[in-house]
PDB file of N, CA and C in Angstrom:
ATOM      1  N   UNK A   1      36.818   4.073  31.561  1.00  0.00           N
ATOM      2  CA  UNK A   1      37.765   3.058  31.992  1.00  0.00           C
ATOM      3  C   UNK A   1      37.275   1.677  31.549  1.00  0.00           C
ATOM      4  N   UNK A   2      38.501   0.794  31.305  1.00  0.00           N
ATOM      5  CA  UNK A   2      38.355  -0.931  31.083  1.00  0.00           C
ATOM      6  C   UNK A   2      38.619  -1.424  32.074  1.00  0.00           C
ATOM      7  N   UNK A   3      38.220  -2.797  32.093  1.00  0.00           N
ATOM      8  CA  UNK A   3      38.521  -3.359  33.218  1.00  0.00           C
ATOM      9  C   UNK A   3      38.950  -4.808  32.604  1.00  0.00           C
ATOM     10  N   UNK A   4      39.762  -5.829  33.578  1.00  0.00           N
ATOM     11  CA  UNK A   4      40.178  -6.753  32.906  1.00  0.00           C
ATOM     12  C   UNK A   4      39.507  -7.605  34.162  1.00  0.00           C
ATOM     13  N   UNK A   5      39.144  -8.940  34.479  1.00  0.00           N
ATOM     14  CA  UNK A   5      38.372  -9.508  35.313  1.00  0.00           C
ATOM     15  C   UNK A   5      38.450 -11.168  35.470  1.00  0.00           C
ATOM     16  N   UNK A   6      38.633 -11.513  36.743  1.00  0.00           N
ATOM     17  CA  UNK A   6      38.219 -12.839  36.958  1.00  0.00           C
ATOM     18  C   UNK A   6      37.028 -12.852  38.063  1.00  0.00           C
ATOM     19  N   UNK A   7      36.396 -13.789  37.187  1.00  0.00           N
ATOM     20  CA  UNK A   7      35.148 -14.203  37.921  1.00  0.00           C
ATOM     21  C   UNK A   7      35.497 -15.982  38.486  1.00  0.00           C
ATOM     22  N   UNK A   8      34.964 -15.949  39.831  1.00  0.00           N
ATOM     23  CA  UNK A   8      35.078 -17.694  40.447  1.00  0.00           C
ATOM     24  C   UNK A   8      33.633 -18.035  40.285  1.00  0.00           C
ATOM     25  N   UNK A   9      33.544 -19.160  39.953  1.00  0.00           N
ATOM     26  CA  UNK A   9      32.038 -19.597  39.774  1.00  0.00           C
ATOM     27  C   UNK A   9      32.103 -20.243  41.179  1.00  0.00           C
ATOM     28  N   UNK A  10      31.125 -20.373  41.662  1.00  0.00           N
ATOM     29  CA  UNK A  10      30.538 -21.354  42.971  1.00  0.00           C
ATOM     30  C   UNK A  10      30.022 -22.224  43.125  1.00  0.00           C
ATOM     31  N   UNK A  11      29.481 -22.672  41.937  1.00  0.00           N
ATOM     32  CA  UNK A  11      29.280 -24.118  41.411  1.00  0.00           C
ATOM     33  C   UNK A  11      30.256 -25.344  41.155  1.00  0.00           C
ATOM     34  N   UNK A  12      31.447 -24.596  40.555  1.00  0.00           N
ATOM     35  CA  UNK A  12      32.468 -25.908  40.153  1.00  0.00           C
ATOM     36  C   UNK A  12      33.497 -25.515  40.922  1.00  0.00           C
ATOM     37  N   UNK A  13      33.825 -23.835  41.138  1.00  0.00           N
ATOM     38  CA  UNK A  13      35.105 -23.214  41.910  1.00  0.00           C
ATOM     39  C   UNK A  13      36.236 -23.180  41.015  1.00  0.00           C
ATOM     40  N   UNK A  14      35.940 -23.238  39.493  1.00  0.00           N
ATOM     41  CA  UNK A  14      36.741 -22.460  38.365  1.00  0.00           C
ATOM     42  C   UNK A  14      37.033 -21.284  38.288  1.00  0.00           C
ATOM     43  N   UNK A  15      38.044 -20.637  37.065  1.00  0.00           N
ATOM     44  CA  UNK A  15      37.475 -19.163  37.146  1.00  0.00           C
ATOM     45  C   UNK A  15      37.354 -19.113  36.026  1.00  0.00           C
ATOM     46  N   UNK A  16      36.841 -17.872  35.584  1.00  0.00           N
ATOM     47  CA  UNK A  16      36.621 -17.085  34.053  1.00  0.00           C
ATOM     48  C   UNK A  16      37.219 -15.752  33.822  1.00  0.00           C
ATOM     49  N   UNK A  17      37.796 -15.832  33.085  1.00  0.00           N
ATOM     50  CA  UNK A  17      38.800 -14.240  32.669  1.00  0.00           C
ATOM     51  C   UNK A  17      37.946 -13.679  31.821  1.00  0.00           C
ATOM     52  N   UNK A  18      37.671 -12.319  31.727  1.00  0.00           N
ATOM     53  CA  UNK A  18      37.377 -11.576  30.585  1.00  0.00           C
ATOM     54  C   UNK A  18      37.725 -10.282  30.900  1.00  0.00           C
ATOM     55  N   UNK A  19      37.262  -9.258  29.742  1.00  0.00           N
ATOM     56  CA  UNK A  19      37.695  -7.572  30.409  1.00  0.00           C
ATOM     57  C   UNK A  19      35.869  -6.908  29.337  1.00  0.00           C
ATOM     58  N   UNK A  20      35.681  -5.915  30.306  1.00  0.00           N
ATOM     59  CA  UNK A  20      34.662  -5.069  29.897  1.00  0.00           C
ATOM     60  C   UNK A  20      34.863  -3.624  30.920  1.00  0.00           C
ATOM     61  N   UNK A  21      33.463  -2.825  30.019  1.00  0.00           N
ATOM     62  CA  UNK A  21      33.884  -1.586  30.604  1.00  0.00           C
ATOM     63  C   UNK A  21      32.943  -1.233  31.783  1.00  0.00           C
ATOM     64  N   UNK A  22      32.328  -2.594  32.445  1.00  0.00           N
ATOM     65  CA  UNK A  22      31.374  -2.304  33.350  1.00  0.00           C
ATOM     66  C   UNK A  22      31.417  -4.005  34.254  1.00  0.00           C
ATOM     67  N   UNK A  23      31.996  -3.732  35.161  1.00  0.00           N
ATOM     68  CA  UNK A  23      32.456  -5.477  35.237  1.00  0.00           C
ATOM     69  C   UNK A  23      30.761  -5.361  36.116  1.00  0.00           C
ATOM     70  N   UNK A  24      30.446  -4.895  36.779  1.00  0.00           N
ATOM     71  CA  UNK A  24      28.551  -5.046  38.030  1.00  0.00           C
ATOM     72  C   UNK A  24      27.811  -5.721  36.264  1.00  0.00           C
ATOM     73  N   UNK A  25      27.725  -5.126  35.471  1.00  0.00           N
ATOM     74  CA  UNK A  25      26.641  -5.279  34.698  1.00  0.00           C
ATOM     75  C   UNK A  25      27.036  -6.714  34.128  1.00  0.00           C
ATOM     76  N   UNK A  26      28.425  -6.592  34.059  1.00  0.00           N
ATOM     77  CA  UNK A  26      29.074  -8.000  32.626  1.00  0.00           C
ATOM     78  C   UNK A  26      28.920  -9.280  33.907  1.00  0.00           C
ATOM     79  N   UNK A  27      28.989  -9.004  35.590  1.00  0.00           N
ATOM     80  CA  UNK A  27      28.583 -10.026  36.256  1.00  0.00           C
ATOM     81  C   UNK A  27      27.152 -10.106  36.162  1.00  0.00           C
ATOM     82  N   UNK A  28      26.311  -9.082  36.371  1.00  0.00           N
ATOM     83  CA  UNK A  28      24.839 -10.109  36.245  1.00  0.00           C
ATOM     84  C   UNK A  28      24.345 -10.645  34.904  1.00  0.00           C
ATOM     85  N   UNK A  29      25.213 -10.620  33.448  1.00  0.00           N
ATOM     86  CA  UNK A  29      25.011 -11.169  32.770  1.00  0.00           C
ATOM     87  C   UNK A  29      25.098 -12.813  32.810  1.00  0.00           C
ATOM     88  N   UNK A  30      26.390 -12.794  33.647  1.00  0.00           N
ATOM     89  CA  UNK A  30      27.159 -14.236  33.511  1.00  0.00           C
ATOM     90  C   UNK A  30      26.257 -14.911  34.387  1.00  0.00           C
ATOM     91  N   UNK A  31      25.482 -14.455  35.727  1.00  0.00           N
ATOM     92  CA  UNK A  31      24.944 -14.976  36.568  1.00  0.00           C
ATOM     93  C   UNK A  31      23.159 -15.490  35.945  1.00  0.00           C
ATOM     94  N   UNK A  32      22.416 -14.379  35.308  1.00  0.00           N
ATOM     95  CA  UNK A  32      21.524 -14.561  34.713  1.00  0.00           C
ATOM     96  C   UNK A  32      21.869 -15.933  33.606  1.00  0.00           C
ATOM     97  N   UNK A  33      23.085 -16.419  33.178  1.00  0.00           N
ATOM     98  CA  UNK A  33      22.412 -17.213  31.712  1.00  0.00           C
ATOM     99  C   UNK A  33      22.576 -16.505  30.413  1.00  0.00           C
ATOM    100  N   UNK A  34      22.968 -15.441  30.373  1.00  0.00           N
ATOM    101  CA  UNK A  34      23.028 -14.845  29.205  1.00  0.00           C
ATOM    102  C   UNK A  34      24.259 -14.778  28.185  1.00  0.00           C
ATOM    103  N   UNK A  35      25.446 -15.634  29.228  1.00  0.00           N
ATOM    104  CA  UNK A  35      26.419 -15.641  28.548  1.00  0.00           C
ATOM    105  C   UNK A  35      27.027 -17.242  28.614  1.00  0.00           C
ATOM    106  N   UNK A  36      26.622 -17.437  26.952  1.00  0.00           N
ATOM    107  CA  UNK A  36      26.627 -19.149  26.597  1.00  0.00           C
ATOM    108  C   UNK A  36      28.029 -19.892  27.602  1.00  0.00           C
ATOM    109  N   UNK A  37      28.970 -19.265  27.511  1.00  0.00           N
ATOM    110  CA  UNK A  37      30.228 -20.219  27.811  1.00  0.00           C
ATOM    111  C   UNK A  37      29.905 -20.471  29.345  1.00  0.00           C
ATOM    112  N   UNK A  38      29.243 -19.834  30.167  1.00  0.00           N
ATOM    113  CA  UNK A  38      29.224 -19.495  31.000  1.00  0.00           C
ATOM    114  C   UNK A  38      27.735 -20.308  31.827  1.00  0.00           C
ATOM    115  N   UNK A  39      27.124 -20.243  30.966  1.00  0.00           N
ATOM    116  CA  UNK A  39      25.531 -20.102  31.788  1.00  0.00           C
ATOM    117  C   UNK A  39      25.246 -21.541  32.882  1.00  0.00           C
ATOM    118  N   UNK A  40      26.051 -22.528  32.725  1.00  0.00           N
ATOM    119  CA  UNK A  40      26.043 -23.755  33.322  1.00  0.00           C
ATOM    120  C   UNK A  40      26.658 -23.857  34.367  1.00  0.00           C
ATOM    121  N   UNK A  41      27.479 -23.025  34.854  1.00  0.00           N
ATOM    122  CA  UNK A  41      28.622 -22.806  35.727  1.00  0.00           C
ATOM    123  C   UNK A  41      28.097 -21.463  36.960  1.00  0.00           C
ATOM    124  N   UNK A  42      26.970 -21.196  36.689  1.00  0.00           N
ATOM    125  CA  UNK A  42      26.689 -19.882  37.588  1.00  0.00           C
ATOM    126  C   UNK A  42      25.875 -20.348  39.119  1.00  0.00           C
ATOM    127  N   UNK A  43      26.749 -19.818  40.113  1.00  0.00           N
ATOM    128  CA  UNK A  43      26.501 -18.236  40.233  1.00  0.00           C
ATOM    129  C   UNK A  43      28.256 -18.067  39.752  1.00  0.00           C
ATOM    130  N   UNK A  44      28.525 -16.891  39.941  1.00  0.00           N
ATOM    131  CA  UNK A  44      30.225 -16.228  40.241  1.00  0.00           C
ATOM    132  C   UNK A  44      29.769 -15.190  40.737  1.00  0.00           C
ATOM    133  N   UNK A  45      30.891 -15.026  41.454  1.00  0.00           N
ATOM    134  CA  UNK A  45      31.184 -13.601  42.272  1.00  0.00           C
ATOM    135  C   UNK A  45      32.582 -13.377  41.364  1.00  0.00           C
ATOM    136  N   UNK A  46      32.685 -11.937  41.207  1.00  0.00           N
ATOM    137  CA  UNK A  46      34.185 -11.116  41.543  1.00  0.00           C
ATOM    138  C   UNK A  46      35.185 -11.241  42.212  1.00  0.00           C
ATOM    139  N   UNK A  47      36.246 -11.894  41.471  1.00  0.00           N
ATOM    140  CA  UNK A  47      37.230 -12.735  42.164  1.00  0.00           C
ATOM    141  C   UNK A  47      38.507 -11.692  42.152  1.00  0.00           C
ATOM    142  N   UNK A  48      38.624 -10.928  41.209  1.00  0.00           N
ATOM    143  CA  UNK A  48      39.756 -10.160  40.876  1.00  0.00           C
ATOM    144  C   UNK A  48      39.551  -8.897  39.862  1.00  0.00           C
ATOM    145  N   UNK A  49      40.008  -8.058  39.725  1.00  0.00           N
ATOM    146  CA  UNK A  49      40.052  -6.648  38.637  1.00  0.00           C
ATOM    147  C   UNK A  49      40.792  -6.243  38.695  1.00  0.00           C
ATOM    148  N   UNK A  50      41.576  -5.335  37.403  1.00  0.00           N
ATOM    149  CA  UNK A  50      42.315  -4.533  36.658  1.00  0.00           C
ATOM    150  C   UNK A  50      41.611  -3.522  36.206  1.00  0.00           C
ATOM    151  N   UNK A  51      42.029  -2.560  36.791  1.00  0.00           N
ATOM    152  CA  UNK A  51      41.582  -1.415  35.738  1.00  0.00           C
ATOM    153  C   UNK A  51      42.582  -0.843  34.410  1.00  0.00           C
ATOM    154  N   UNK A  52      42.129  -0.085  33.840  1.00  0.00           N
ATOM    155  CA  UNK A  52      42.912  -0.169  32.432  1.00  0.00           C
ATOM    156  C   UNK A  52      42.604   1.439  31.419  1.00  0.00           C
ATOM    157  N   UNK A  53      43.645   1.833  30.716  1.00  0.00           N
ATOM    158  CA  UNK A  53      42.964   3.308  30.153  1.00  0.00           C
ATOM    159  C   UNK A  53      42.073   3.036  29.133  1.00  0.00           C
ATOM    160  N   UNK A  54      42.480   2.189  28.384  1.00  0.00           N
ATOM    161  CA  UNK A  54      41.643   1.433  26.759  1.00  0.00           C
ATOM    162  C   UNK A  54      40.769   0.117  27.395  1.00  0.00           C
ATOM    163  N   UNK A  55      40.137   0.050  25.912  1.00  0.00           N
ATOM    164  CA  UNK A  55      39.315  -1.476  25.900  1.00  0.00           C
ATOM    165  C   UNK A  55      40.732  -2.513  25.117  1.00  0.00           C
ATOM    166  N   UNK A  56      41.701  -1.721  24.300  1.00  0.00           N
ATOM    167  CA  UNK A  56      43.069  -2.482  24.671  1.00  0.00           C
ATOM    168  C   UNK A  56      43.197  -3.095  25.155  1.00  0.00           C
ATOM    169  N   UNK A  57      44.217  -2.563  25.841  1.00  0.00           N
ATOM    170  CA  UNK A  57      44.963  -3.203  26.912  1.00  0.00           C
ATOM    171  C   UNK A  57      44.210  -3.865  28.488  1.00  0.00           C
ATOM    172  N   UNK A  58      43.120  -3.547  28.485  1.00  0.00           N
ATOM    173  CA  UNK A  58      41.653  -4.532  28.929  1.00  0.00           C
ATOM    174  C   UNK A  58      41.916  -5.883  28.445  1.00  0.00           C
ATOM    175  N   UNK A  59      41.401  -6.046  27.272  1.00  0.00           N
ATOM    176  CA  UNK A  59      41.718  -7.225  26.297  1.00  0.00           C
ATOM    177  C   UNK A  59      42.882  -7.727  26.190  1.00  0.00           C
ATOM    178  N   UNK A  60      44.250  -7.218  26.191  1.00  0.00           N
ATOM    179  CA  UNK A  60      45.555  -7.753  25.885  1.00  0.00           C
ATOM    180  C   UNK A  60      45.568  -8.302  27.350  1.00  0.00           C
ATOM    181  N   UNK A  61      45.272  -7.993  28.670  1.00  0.00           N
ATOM    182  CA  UNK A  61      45.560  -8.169  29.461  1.00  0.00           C
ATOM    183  C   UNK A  61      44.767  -9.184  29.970  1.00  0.00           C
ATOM    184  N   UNK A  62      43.435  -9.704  29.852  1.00  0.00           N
ATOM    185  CA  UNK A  62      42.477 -11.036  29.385  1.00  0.00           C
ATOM    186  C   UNK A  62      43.011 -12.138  28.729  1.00  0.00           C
ATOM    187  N   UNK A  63      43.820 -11.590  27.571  1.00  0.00           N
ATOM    188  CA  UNK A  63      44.821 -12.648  26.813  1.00  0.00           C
ATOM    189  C   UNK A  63      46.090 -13.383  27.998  1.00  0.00           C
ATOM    190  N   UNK A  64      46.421 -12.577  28.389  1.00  0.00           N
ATOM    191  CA  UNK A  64      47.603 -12.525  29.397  1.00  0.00           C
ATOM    192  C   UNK A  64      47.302 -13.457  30.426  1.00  0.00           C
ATOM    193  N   UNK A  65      46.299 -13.279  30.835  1.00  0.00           N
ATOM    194  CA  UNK A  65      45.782 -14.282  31.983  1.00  0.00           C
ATOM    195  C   UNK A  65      45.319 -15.918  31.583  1.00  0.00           C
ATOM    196  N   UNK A  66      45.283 -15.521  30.243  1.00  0.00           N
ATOM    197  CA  UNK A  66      44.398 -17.157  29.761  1.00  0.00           C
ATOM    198  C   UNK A  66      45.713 -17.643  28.909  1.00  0.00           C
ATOM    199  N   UNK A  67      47.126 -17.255  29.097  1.00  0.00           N
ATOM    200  CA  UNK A  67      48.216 -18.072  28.100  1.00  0.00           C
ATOM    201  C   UNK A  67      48.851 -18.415  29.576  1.00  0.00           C
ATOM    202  N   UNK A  68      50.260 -19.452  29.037  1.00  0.00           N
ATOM    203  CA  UNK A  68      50.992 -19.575  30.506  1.00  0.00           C
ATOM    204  C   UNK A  68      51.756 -18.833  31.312  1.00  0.00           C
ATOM    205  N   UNK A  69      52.172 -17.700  30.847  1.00  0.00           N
ATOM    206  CA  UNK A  69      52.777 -16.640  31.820  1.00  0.00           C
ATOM    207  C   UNK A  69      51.887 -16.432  32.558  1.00  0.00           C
ATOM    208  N   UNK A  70      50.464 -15.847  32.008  1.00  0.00           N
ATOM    209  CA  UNK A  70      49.556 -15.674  32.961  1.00  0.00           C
ATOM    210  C   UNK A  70      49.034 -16.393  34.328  1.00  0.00           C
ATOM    211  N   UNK A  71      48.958 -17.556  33.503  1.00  0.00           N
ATOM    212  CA  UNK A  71      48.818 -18.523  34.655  1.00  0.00           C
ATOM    213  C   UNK A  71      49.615 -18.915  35.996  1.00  0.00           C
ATOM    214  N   UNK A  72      50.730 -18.878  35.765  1.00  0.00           N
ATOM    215  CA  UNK A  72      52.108 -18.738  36.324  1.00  0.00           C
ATOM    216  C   UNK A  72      51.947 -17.782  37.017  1.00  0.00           C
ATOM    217  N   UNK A  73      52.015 -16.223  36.619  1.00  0.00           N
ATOM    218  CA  UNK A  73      51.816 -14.733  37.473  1.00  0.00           C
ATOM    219  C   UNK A  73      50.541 -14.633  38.027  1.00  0.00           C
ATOM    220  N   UNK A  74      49.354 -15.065  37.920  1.00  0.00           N
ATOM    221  CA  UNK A  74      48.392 -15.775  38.897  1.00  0.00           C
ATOM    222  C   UNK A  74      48.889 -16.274  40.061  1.00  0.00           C
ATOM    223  N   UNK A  75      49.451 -17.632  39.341  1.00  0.00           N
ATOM    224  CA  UNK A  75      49.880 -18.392  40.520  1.00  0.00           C
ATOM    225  C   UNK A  75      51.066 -17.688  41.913  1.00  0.00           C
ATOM    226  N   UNK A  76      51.607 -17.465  41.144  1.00  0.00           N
ATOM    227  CA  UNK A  76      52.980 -16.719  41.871  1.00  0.00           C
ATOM    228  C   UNK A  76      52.228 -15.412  42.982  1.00  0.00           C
ATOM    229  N   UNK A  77      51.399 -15.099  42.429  1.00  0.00           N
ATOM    230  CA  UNK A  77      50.483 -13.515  43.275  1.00  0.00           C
ATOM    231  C   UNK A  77      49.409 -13.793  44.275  1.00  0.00           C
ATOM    232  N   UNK A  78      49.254 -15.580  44.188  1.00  0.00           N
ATOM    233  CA  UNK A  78      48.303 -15.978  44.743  1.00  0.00           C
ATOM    234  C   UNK A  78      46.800 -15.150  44.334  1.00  0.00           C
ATOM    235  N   UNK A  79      47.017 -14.907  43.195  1.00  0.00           N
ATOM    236  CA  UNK A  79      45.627 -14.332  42.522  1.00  0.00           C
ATOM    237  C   UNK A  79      44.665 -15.438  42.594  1.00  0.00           C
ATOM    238  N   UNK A  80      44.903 -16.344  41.963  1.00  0.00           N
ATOM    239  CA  UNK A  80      44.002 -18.004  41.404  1.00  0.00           C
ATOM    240  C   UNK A  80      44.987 -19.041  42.456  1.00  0.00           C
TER     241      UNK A  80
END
């Protein structure tokens, strides 16, 4: 399985979208520093998940969240 993911940082109280196939591991990356866009902005917790059959539609659905429909269907779901 994929997963599609928002992480809230606790530092600024942003979020970060991405999708992987192990969201425990792809968070202690983001928290450690290991992931550049990211490493200034940590801690985050697990704010939200999708699960997904592909690394696809994982990804299409990452896209989805970071254009303005997404943002919008966030908003509207009280997701973000």
């Amino acid at each position: 399985m994929y997963y599609s993911y928002i992480l809230k940082s606790l530092k600024d109280e942003r979020y970060y979208y991405g999708s992987t196939n192990d969201v425990n591991k792809r968070l202690l990356k983001h928290n450690s520093g290991q992931v550049k866009s990211t490493k200034h902005r940590a801690p985050f917790v697990v704010h939200f998940v999708e699960e997904h059959l592909n690394r696809t539609l994982a990804f299409k659905r990452e896209l989805f969240y970071k254009s303005v429909d997404g943002y919008r269907y966030l908003k509207e779901n009280k997701i973000t």
